[in-house]
N, C-alpha and C. Protein backbone atom coordinates (compact mmCIF):
# COMPACT_ATOMS: atom_id res chain seq x y z
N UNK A 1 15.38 9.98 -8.60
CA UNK A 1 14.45 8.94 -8.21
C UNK A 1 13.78 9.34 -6.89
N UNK A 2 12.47 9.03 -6.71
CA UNK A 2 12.08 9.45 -5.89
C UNK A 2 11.66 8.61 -4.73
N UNK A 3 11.55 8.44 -3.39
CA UNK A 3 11.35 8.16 -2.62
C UNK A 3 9.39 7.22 -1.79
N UNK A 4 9.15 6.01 -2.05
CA UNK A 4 8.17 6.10 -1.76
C UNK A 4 7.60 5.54 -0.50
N UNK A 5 6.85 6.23 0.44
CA UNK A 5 6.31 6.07 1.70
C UNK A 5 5.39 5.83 1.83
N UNK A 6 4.95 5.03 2.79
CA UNK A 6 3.25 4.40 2.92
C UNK A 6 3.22 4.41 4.90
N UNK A 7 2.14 4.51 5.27
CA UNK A 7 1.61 4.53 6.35
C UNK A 7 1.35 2.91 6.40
N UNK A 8 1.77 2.48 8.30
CA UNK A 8 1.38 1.17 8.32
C UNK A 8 -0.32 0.80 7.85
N UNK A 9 -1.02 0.98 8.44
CA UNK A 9 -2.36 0.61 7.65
C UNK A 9 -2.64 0.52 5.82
N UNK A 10 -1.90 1.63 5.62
CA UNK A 10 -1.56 1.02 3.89
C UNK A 10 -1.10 -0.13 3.45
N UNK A 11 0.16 -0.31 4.19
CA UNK A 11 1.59 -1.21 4.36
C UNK A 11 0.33 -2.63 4.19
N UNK A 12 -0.49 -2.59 5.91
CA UNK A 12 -1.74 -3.85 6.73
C UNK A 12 -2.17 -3.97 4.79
N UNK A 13 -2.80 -3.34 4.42
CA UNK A 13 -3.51 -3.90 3.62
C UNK A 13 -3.23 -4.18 2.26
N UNK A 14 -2.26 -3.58 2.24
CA UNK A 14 -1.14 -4.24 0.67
C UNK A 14 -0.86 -5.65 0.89
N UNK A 15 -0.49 -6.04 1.86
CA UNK A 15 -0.58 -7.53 2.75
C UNK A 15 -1.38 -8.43 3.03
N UNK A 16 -2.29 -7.76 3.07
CA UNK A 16 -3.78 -8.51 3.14
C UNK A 16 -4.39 -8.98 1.42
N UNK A 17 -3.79 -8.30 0.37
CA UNK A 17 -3.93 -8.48 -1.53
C UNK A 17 -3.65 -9.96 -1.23
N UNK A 18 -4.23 -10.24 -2.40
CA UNK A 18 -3.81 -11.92 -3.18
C UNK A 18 -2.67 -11.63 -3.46
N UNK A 19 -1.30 -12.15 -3.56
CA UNK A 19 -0.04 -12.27 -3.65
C UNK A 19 0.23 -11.56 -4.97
N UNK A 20 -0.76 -12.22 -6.24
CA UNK A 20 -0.30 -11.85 -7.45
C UNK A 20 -0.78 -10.09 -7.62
N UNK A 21 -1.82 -9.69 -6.88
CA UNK A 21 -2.07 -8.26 -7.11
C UNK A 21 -1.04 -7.53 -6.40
N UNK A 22 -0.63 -7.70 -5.17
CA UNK A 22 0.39 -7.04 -4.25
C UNK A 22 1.24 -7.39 -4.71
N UNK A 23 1.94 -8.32 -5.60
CA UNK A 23 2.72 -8.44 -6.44
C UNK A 23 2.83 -6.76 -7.59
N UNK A 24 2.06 -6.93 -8.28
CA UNK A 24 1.36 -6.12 -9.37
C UNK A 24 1.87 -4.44 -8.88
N UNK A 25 1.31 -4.73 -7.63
CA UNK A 25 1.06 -2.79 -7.25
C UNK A 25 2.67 -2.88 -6.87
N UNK A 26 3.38 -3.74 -6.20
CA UNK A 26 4.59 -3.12 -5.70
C UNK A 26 5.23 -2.65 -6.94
N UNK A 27 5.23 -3.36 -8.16
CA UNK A 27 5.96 -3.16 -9.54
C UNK A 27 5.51 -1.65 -9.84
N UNK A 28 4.28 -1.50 -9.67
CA UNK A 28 3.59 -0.21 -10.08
C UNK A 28 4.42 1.12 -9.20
N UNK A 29 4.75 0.42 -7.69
CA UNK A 29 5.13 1.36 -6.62
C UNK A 29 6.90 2.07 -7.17
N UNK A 30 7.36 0.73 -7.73
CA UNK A 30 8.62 1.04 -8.13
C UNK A 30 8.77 1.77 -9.31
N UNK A 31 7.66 1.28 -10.29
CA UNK A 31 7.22 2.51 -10.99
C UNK A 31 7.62 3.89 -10.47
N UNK A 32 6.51 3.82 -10.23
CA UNK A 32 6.35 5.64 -9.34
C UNK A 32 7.71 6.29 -8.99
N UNK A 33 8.43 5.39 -8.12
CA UNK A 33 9.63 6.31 -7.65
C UNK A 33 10.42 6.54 -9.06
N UNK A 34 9.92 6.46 -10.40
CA UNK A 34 11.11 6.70 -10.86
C UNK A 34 10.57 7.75 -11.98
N UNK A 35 9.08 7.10 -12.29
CA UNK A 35 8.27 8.47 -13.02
C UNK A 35 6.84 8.61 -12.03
N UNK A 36 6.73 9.78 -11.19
CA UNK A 36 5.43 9.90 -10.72
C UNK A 36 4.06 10.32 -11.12
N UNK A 37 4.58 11.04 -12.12
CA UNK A 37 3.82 11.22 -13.38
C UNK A 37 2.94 11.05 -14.51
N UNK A 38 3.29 8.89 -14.04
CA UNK A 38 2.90 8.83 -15.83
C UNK A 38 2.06 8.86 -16.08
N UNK A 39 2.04 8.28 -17.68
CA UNK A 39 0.27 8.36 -18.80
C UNK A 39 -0.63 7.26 -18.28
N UNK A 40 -1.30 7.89 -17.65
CA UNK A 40 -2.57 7.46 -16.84
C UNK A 40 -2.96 7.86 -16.01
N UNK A 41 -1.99 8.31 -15.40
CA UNK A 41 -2.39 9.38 -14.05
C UNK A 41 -3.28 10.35 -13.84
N UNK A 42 -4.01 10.57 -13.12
CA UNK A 42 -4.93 11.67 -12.50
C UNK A 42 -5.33 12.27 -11.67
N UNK A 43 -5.39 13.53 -11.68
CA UNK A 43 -6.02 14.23 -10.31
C UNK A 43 -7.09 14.05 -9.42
N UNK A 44 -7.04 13.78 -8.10
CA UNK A 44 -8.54 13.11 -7.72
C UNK A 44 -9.22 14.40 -7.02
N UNK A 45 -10.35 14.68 -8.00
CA UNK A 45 -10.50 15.76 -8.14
C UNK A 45 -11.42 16.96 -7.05
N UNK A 46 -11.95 15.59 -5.75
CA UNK A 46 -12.52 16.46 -4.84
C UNK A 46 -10.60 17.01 -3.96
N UNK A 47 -9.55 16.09 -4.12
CA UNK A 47 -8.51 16.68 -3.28
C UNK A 47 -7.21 16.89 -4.46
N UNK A 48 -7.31 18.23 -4.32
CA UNK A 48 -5.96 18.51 -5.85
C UNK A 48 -4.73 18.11 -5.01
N UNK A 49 -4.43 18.21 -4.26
CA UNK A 49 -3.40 17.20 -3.89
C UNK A 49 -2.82 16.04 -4.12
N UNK A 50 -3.82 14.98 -4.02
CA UNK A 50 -3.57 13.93 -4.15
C UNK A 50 -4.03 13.35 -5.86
N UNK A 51 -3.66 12.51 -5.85
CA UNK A 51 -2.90 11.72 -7.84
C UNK A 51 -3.61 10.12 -7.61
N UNK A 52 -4.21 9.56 -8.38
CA UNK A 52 -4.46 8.16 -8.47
C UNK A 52 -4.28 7.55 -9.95
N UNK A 53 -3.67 6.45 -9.51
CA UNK A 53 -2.93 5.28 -11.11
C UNK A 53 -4.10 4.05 -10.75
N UNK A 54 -4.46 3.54 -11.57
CA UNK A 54 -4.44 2.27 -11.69
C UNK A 54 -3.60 1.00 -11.83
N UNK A 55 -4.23 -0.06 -11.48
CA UNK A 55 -3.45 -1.58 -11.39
C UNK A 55 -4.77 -2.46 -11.02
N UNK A 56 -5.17 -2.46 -12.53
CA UNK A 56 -6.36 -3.87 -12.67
C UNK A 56 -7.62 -3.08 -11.98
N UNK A 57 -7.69 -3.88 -11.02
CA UNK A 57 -9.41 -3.32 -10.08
C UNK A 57 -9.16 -2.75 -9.05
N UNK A 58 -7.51 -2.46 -8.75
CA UNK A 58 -7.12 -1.71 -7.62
C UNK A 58 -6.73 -0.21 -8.19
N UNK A 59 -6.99 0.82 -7.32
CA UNK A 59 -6.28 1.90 -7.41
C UNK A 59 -5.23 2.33 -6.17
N UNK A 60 -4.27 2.83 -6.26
CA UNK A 60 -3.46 3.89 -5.50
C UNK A 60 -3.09 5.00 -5.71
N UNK A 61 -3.76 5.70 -4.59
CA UNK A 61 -3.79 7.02 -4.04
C UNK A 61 -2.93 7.73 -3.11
N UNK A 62 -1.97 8.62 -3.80
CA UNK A 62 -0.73 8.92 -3.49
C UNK A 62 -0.61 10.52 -3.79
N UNK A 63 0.66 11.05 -3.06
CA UNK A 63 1.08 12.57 -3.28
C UNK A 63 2.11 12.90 -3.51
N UNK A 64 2.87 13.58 -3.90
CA UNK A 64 4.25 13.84 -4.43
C UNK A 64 4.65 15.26 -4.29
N UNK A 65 5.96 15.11 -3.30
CA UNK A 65 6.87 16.22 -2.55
C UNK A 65 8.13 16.02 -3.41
N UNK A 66 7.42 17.28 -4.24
CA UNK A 66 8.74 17.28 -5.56
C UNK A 66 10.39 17.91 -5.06
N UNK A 67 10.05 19.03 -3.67
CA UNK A 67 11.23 18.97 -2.77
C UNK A 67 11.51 17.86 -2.43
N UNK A 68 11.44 17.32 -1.65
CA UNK A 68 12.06 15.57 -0.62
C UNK A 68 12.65 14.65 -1.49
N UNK A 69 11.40 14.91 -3.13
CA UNK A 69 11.40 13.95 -3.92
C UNK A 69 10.71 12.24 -3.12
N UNK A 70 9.53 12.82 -2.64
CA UNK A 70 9.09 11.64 -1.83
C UNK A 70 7.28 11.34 -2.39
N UNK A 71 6.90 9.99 -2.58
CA UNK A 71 5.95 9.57 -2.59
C UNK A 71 5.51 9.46 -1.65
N UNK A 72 4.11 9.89 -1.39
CA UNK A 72 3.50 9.43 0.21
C UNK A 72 1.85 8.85 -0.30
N UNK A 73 2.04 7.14 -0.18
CA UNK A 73 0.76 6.53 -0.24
C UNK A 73 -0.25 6.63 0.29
N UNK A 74 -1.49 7.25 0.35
CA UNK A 74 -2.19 7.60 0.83
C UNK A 74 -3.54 5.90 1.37
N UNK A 75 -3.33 5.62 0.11
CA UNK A 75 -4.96 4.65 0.21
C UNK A 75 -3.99 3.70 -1.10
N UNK A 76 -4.54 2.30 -1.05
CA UNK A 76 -4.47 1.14 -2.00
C UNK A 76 -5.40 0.37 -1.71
N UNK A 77 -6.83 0.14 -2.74
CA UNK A 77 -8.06 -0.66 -2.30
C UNK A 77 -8.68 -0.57 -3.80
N UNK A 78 -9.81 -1.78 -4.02
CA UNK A 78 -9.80 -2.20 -4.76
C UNK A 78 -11.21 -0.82 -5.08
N UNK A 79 -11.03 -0.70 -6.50
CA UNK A 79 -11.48 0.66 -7.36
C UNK A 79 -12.99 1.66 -6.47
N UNK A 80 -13.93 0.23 -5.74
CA UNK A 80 -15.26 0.38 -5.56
C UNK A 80 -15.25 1.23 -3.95
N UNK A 81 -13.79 0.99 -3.02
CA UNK A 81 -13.99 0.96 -1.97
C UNK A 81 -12.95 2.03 -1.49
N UNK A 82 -11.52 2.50 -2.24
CA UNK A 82 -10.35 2.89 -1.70
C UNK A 82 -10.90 4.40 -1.58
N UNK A 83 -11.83 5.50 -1.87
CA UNK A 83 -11.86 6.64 -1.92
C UNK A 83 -12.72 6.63 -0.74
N UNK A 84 -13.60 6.05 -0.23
CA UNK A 84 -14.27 6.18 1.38
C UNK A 84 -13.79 6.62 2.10
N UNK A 85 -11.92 6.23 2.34
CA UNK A 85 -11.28 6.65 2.99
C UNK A 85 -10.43 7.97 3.11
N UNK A 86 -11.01 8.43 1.83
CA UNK A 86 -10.45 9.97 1.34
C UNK A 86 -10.97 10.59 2.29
C-alpha cells in the first residue's frame, strides 16, 4: 500500500470543496494508495511525470515513487482550472 502526500496548499484547497466533492476525492485518495494505477488513469502529457484521475468535474494531479511507495499530490481543482498550476 502506498503512501499518500499532499502539500499544504493542496491540503487549503481540498478544504475549501463542497463537503460532498472533498468527500468524493478523499475516497478516490484512498483509492490511490492501494492501486495507483487504475483504469482511467493518464499521463499528463506536457509532464511524463506526473498521472491525472478523475472525480466528477474535479481532477487530481499526482506522482508516484514506486521506491518509498509514496503518492505525492501535486494539484486538485476543478477540470477547467487545476493544470494552470502545472
Amino acid at each position: 500500500m502506498y503512501k499518500v502526500e499532499m502539500a499544504r496548499p493542496v491540503q487549503r484547497t481540498l478544504d475549501r470543496l463542497p463537503r460532498r466533492d472533498s468527500e468524493a476525492i478523499m475516497d478516490r485518495l484512498d483509492d490511490l494508495a492501494k492501486t495507483p494505477r487504475p483504469r482511467g488513469v493518464e499521463k499528463i502529457r506536457s509532464r511524463s511525470d506526473l498521472w491525472r484521475i478523475r472525480q466528477g468535474d474535479y481532477r487530481i494531479v499526482y506522482s508516484i515513487d514506486d521506491e518509498q511507495k509514496v503518492i505525492n499530490v501535486w494539484g486538485i481543482g476543478h477540470r477547467r482550472d487545476v493544470y494552470r498550476s502545472l
